[in-house]
C-alpha atoms as a PDB file:
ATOM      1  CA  UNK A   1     -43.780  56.608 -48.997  1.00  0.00           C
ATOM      2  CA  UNK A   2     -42.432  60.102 -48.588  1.00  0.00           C
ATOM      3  CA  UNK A   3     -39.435  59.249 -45.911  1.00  0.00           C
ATOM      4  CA  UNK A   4     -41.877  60.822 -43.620  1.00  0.00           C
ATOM      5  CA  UNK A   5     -42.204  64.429 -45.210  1.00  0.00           C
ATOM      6  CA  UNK A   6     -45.560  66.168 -44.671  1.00  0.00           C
ATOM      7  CA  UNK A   7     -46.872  68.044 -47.058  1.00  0.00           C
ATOM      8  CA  UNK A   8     -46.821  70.940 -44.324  1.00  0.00           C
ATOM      9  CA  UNK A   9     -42.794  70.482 -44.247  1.00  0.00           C
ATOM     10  CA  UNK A  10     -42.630  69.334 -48.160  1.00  0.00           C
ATOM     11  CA  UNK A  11     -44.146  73.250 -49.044  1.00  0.00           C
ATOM     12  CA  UNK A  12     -42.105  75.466 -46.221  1.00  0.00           C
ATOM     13  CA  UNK A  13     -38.610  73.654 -47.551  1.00  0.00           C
ATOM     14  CA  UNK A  14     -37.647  71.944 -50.789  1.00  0.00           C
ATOM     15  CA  UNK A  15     -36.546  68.491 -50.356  1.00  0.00           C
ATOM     16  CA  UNK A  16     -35.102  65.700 -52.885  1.00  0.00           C
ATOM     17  CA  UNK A  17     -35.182  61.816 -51.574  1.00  0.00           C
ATOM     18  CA  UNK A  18     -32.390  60.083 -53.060  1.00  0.00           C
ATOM     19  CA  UNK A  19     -32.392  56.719 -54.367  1.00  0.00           C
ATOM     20  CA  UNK A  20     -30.102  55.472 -51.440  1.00  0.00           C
ATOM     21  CA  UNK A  21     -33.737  57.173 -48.861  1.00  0.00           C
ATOM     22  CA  UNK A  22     -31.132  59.762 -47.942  1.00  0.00           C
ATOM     23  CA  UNK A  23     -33.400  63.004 -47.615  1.00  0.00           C
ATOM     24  CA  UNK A  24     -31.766  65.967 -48.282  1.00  0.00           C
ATOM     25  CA  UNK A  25     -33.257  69.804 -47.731  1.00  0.00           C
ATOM     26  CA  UNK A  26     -32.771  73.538 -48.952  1.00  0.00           C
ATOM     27  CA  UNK A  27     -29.473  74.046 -50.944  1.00  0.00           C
ATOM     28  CA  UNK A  28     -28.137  70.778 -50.598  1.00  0.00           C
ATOM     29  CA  UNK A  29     -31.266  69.478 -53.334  1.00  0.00           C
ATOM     30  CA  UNK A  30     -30.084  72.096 -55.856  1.00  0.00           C
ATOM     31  CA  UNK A  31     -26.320  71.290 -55.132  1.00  0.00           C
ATOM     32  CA  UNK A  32     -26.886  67.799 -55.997  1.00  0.00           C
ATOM     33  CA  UNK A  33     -29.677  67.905 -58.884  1.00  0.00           C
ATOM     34  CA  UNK A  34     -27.248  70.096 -60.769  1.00  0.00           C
ATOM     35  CA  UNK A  35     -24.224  67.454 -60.031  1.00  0.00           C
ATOM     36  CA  UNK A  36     -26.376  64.866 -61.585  1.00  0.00           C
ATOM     37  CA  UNK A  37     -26.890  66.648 -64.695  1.00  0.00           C
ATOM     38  CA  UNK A  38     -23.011  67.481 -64.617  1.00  0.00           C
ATOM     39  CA  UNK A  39     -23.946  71.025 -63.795  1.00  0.00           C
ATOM     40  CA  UNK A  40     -22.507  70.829 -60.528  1.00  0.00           C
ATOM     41  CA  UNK A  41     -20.111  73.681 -60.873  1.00  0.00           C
ATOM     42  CA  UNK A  42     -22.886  76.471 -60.663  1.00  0.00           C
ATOM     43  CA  UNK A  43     -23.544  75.664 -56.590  1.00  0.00           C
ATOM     44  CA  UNK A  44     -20.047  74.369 -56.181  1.00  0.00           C
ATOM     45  CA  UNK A  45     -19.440  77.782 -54.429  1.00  0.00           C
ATOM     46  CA  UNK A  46     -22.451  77.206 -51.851  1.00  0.00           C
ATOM     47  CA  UNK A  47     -20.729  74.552 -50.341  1.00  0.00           C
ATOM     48  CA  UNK A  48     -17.461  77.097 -49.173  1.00  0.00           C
ATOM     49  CA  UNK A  49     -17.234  77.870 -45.681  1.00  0.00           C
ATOM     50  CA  UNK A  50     -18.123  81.585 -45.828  1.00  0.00           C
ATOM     51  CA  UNK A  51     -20.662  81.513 -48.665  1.00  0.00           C
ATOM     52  CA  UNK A  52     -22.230  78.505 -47.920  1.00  0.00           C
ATOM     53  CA  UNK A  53     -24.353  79.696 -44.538  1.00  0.00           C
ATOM     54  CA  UNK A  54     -25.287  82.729 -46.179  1.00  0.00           C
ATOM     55  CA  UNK A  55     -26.689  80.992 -49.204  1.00  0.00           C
ATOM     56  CA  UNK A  56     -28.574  78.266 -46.874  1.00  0.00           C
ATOM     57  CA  UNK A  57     -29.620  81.855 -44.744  1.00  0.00           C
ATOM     58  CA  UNK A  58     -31.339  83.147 -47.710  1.00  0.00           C
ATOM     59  CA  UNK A  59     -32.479  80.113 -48.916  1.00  0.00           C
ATOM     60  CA  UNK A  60     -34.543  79.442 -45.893  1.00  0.00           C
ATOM     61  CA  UNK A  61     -35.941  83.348 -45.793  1.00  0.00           C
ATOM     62  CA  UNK A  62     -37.100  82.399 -49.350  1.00  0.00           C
ATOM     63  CA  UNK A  63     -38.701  79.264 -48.150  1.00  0.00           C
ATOM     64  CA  UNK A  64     -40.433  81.208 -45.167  1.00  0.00           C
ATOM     65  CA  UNK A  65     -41.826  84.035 -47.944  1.00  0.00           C
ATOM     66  CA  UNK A  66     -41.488  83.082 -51.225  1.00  0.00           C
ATOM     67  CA  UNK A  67     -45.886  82.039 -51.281  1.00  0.00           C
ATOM     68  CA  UNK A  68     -46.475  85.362 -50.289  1.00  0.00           C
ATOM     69  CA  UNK A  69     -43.516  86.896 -52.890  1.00  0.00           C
ATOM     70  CA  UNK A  70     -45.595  85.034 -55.299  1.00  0.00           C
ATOM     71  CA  UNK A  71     -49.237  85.549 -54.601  1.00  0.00           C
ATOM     72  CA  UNK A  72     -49.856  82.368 -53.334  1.00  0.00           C
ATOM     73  CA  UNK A  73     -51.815  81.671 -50.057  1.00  0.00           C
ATOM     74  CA  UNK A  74     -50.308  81.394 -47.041  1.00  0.00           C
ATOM     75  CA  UNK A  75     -48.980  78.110 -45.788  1.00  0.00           C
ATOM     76  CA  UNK A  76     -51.743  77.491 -43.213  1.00  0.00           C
ATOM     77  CA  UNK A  77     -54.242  77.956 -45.553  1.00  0.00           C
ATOM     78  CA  UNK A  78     -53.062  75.524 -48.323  1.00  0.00           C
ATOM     79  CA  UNK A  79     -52.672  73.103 -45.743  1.00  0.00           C
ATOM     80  CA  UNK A  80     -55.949  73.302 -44.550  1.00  0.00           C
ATOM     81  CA  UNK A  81     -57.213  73.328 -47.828  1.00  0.00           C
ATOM     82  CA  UNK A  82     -55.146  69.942 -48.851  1.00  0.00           C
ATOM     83  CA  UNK A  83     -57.072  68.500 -45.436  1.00  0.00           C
ATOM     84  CA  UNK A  84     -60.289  69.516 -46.497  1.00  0.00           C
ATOM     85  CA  UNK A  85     -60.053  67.723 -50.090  1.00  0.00           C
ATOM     86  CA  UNK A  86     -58.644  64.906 -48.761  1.00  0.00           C
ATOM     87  CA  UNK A  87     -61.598  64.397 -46.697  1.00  0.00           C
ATOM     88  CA  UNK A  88     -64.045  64.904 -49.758  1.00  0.00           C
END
């Protein structure tokens, strides 16, 4: 249903599914959600060769902290609480 994403991967990394199944991850989704809505110049930079591993670098630190930048509960916790109400 999900190509396979669990929700454990789907909150520590954004990911877009595209209508071809091709799953794409981090800075790639934003590059190509704001080509489809012809916005595509505003992350064309991301994708040159010197800017584009630093963007995917911070991307991924943002990932990895950005429940605790915003008060949310860690990652191991909201997965265990997504187990526990799927069970009820």
């Amino acid at each position: 249903l999900y190509q396979d994403i669990s929700y454990r991967d789907a909150m520590g990394q954004i990911h877009a599914i595209k209508a071809s199944g091709e799953v794409l991850k981090d800075v790639r989704v934003f590059q190509e959600a704001y080509r489809l809505v012809g916005l595509g110049w505003i992350y064309a930079p991301t994708s040159l060769p010197l800017l584009g591993p630093l963007v995917n670098e911070f991307y991924r630190f943002w990932a990895k902290s950005r429940l605790f930048f915003t008060g949310r509960p860690p990652l191991e916790q909201l997965c265990k609480s997504r187990e526990l109400d799927e069970k009820s």
